[in-house]
Protein backbone atom coordinates (compact mmCIF):
# COMPACT_ATOMS: atom_id res chain seq x y z
CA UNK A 1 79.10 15.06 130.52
CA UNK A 2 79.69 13.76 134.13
CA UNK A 3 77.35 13.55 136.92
CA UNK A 4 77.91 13.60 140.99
CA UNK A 5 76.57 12.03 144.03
CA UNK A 6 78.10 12.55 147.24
CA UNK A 7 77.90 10.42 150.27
CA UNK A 8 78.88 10.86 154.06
CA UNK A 9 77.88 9.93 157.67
CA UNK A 10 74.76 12.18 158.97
CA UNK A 11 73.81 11.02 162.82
CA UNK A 12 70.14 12.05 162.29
CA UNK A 13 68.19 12.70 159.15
CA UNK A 14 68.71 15.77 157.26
CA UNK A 15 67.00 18.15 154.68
CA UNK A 16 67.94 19.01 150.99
CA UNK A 17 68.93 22.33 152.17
CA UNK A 18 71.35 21.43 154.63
CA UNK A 19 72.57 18.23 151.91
CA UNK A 20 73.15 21.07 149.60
CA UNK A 21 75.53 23.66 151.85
CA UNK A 22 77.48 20.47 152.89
CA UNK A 23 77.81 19.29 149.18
CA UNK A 24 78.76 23.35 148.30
CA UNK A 25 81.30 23.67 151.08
CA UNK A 26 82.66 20.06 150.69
CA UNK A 27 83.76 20.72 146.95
CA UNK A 28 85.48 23.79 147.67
CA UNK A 29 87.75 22.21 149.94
CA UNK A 30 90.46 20.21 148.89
CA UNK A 31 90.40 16.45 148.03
CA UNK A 32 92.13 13.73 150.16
CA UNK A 33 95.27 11.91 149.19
CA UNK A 34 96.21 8.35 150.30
CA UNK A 35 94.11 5.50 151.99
CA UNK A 36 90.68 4.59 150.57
CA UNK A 37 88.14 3.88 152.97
CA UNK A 38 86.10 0.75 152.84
CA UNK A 39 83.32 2.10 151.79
CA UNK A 40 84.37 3.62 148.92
CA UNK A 41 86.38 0.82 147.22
CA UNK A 42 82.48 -0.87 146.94
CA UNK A 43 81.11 2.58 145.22
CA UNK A 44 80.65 2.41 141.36
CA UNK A 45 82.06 5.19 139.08
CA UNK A 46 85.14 7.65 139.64
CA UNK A 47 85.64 8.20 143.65
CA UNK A 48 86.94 11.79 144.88
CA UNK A 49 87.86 11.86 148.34
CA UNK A 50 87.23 14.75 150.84
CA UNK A 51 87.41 14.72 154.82
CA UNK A 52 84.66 12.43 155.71
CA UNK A 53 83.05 12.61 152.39
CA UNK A 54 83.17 10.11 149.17
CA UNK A 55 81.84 12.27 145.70
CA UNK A 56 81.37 9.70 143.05
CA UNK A 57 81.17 10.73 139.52
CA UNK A 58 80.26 8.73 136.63
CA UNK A 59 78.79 9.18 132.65
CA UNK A 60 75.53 10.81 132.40
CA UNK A 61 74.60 7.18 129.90
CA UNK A 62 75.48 5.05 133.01
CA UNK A 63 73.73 7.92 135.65
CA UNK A 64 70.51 5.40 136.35
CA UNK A 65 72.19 2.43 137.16
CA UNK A 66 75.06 3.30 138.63
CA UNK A 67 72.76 6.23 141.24
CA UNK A 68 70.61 2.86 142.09
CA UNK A 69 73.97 1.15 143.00
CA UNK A 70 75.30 4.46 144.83
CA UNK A 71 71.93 4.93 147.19
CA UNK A 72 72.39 0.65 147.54
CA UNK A 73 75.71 0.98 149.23
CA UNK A 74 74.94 3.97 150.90
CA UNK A 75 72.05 2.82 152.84
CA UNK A 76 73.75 -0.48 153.94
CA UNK A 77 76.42 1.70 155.29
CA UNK A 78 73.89 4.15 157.11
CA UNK A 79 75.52 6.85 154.92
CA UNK A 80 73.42 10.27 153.73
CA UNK A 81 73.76 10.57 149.90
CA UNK A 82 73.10 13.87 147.96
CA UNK A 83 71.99 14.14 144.71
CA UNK A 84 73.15 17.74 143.48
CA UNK A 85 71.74 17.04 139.69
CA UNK A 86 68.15 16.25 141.10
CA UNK A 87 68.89 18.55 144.42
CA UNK A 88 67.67 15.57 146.48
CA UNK A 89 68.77 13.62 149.42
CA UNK A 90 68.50 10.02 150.57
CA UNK A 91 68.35 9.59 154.29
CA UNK A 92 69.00 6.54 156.21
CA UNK A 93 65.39 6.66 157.61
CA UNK A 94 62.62 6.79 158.45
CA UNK A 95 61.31 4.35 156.06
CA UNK A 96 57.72 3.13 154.94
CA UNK A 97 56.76 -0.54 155.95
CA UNK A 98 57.62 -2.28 153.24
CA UNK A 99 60.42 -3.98 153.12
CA UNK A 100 61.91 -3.71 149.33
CA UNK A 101 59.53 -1.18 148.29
CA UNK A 102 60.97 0.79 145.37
CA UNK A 103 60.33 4.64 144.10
CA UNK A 104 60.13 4.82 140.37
CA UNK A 105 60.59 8.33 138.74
CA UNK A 106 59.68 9.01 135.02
CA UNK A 107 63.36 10.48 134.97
CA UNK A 108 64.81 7.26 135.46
CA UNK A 109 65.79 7.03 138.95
CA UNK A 110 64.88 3.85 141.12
CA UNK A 111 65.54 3.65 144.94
CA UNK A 112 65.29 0.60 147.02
CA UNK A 113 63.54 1.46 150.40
CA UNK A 114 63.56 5.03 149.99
CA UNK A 115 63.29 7.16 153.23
CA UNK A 116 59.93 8.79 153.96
CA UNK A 117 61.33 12.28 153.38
CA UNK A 118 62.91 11.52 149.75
CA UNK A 119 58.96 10.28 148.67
CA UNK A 120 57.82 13.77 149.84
CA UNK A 121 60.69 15.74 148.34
CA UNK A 122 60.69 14.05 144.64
CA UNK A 123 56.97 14.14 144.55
CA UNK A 124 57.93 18.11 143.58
CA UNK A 125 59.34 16.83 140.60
CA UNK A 126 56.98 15.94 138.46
CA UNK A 127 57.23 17.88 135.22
CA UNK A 128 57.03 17.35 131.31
CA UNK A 129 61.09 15.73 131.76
CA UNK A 130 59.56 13.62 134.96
CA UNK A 131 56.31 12.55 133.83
CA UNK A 132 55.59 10.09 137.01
CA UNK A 133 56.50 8.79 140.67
CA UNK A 134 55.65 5.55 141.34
CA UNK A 135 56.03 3.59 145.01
CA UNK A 136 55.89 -0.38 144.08
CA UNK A 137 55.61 -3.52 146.16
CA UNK A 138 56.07 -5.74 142.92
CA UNK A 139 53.64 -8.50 143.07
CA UNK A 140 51.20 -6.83 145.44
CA UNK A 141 50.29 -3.13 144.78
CA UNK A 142 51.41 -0.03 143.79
CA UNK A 143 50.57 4.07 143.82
CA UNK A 144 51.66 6.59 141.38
CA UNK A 145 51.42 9.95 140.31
CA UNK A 146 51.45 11.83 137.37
CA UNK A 147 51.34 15.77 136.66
CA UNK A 148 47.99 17.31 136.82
CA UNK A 149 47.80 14.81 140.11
CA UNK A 150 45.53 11.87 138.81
CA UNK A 151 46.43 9.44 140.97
CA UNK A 152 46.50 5.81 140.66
CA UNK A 153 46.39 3.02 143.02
CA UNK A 154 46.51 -1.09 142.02
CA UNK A 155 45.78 -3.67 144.11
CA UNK A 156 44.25 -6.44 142.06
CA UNK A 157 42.19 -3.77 139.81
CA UNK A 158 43.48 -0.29 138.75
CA UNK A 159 41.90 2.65 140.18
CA UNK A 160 41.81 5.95 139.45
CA UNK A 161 41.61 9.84 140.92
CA UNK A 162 42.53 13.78 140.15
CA UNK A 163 43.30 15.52 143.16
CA UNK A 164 43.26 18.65 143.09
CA UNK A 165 46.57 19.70 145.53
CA UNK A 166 50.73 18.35 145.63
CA UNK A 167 49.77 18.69 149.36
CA UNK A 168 47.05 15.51 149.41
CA UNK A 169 49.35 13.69 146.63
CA UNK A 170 51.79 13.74 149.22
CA UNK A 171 49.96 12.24 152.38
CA UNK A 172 48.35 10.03 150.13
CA UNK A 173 51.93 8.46 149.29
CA UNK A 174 52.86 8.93 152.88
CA UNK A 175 50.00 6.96 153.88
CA UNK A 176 50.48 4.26 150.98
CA UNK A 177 53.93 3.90 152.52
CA UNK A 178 53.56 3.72 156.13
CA UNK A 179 50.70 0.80 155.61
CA UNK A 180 47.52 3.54 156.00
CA UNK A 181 45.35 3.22 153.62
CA UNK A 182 43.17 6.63 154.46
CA UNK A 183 43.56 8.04 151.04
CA UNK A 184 41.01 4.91 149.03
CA UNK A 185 38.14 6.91 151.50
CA UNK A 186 39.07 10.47 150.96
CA UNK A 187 38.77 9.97 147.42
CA UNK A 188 36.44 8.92 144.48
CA UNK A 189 37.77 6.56 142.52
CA UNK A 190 37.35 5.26 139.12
């Protein structure tokens, strides 16, 4: 079994809707013959091209690494990249304030700098098959999530709350990322 990402130029931000349709209408279109672009002779995997669109598709064994690889090149080319399997997008911004921060999903995906709008979208994911979302600044602190919304926070000492709502699970992580640390007083913590 084979899995897809797709990548292409996006001037502002855009939503997983709008990823989607472009994805759909994109593959029913005809691939590209002839010169590669740039961009895609860096991409891991098997490249497909399409006007102004690169799909890569690799092994479902190799999906984790190679995805991490994919959204790599992506960003440093200011390029959108869709994720049909997980019906996610990665934007080029905005981005939290920490520079290398990484987004950790119990499914196995791992993003470098992941834009503000990907946190909120695969916080929705949690489930039995994606038992966590974590946002790490290795060596300094960390906040993650798992279903039924207990929340934990590390800086120095582990910490712990439930929360009741996907809607305060996802300011809290919005907060964590953009350097506000609101959430430690709206909460009781263990």
């Amino acid at each position: 079994m084979s899995v897809e990402l797709m990548v292409w130029d996006e001037p502002v931000p855009i939503s997983r809707d709008q990823a989607r349709a472009t994805y759909l209408a994109v593959k029913r279109s005809e691939p590209l013959e002839g010169d590669v672009p740039e961009v895609a002779k860096e991409l891991p995997g098997e490249v497909t091209l399409y006007p102004g669109h690169v799909l890569v598709t690799m092994d479902l064994d190799t999906m984790d690494e190679m995805s991490a690889q994919v959204f790599t090149i992506a960003r440093a080319h200011g390029l959108v990249c869709y994720d049909p399997q997980r019906d996610l997008v990665h934007n080029v911004a905005p981005l939290g304030v920490y520079e290398g921060m990484q987004l950790h999903t119990g499914d196995g995906m791992i993003v470098y700098d992941p834009d503000l709008g990907l946190v909120h979208d695969v916080l929705a994911t949690l489930s039995p098959q994606n038992p966590f979302v974590a946002l790490v600044n290795f060596g300094r602190h960390f906040l993650q999530v798992s279903p039924g919304y207990e929340l934990e926070y590390k800086e120095g000492t582990l910490i712990r709350t439930m929360v009741p709502e996907l809607a305060e699970v996802r300011q809290a992580f919005n907060e964590y990322a953009t350097g506000d640390r609101s959430f430690l007083a709206r909460h009781e913590w263990t």
